[in-house]
Protein backbone atom coordinates (compact mmCIF):
# COMPACT_ATOMS: atom_id res chain seq x y z
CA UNK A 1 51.05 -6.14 91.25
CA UNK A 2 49.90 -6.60 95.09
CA UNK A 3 50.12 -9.77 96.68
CA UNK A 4 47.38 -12.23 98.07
CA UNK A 5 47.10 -14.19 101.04
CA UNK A 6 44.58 -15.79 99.81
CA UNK A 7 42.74 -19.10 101.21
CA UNK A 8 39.18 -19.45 99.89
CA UNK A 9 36.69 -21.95 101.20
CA UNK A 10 33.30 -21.99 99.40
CA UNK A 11 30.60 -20.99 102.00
CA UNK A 12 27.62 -22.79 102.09
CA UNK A 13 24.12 -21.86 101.22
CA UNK A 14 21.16 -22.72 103.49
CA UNK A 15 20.90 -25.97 101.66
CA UNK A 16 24.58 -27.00 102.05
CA UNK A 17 25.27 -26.38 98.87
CA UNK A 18 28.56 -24.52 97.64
CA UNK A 19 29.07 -22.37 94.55
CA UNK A 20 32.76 -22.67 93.12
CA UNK A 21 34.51 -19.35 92.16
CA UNK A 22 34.08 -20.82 88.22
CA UNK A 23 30.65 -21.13 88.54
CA UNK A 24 30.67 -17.37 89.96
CA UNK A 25 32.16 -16.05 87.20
CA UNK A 26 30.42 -18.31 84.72
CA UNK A 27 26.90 -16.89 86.11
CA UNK A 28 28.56 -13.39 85.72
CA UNK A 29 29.39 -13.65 82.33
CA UNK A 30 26.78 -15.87 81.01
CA UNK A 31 23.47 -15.07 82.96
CA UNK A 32 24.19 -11.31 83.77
CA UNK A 33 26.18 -10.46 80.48
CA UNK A 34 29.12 -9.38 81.70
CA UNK A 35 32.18 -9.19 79.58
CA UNK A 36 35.14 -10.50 81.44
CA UNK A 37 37.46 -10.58 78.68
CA UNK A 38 38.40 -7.29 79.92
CA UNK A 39 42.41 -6.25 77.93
CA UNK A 40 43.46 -4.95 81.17
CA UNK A 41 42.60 -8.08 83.23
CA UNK A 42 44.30 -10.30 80.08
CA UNK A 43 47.26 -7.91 80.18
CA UNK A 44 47.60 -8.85 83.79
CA UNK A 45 47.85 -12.33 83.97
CA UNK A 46 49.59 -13.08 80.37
CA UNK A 47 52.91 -11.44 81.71
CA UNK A 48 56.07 -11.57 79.49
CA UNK A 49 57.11 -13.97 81.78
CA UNK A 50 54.27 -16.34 81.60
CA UNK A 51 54.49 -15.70 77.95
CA UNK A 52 58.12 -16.61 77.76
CA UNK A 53 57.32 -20.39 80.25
CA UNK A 54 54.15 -21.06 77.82
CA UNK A 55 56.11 -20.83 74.76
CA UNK A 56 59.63 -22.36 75.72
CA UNK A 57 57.64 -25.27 77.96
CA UNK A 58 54.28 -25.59 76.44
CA UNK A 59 51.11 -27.30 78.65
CA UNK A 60 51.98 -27.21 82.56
CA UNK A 61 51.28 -25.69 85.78
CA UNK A 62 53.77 -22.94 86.17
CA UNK A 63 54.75 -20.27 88.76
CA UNK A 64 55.56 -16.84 87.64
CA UNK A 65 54.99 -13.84 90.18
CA UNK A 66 53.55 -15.71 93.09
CA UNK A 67 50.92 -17.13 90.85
CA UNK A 68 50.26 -20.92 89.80
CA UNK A 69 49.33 -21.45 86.64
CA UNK A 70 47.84 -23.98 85.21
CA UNK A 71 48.09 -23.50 81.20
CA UNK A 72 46.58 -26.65 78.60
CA UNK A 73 46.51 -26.11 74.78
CA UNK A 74 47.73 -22.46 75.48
CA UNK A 75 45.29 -21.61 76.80
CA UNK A 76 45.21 -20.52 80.86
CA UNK A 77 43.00 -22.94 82.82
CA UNK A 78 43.71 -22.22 86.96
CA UNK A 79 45.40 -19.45 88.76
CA UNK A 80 45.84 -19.49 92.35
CA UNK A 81 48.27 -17.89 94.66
CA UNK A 82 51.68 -19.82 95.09
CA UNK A 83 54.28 -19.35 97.96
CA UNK A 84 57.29 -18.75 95.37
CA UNK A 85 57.88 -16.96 92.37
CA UNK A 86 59.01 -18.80 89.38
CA UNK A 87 59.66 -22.80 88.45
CA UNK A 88 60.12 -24.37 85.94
CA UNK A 89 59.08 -27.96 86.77
């Protein structure tokens, strides 16, 4: 998997308004019809690692792979590049 250095501030739109990355992808998937339940994607980001932290831990924001996740009711909420690879905390 390559690694990000990622740091991503919203630009703003002639009004001064800002569109979040969720709304993006909402407006992708819900206005254009886009399926973004793509397996490959899924395959991607539910690692065996990340599979292994969910189900020992539970809910939390973990970091697995230079990723930060953020995982409630199983299910994955937030990913955003981390600085270190896995911790348990």
């Amino acid at each position: 998997m390559r690694k990000y250095s990622y740091h991503y501030v919203p630009k703003p739109t002639k009004a001064g308004i800002q569109v979040s990355d969720h709304a993006i992808l909402r407006y992708l998937e819900r206005i254009m019809n886009l399926d973004l339940g793509i397996p490959g994607i899924i395959d991607t980001i539910v690692s065996d690692e990340l599979i292994a932290v969910i189900n020992e831990r539970g809910d939390g924001d973990y970091y697995v792979n230079g990723i930060k996740y953020g995982v409630r009711n199983r299910i994955i909420t937030t990913l955003m590049p981390a600085k270190s690879n896995v911790h348990r905390d």
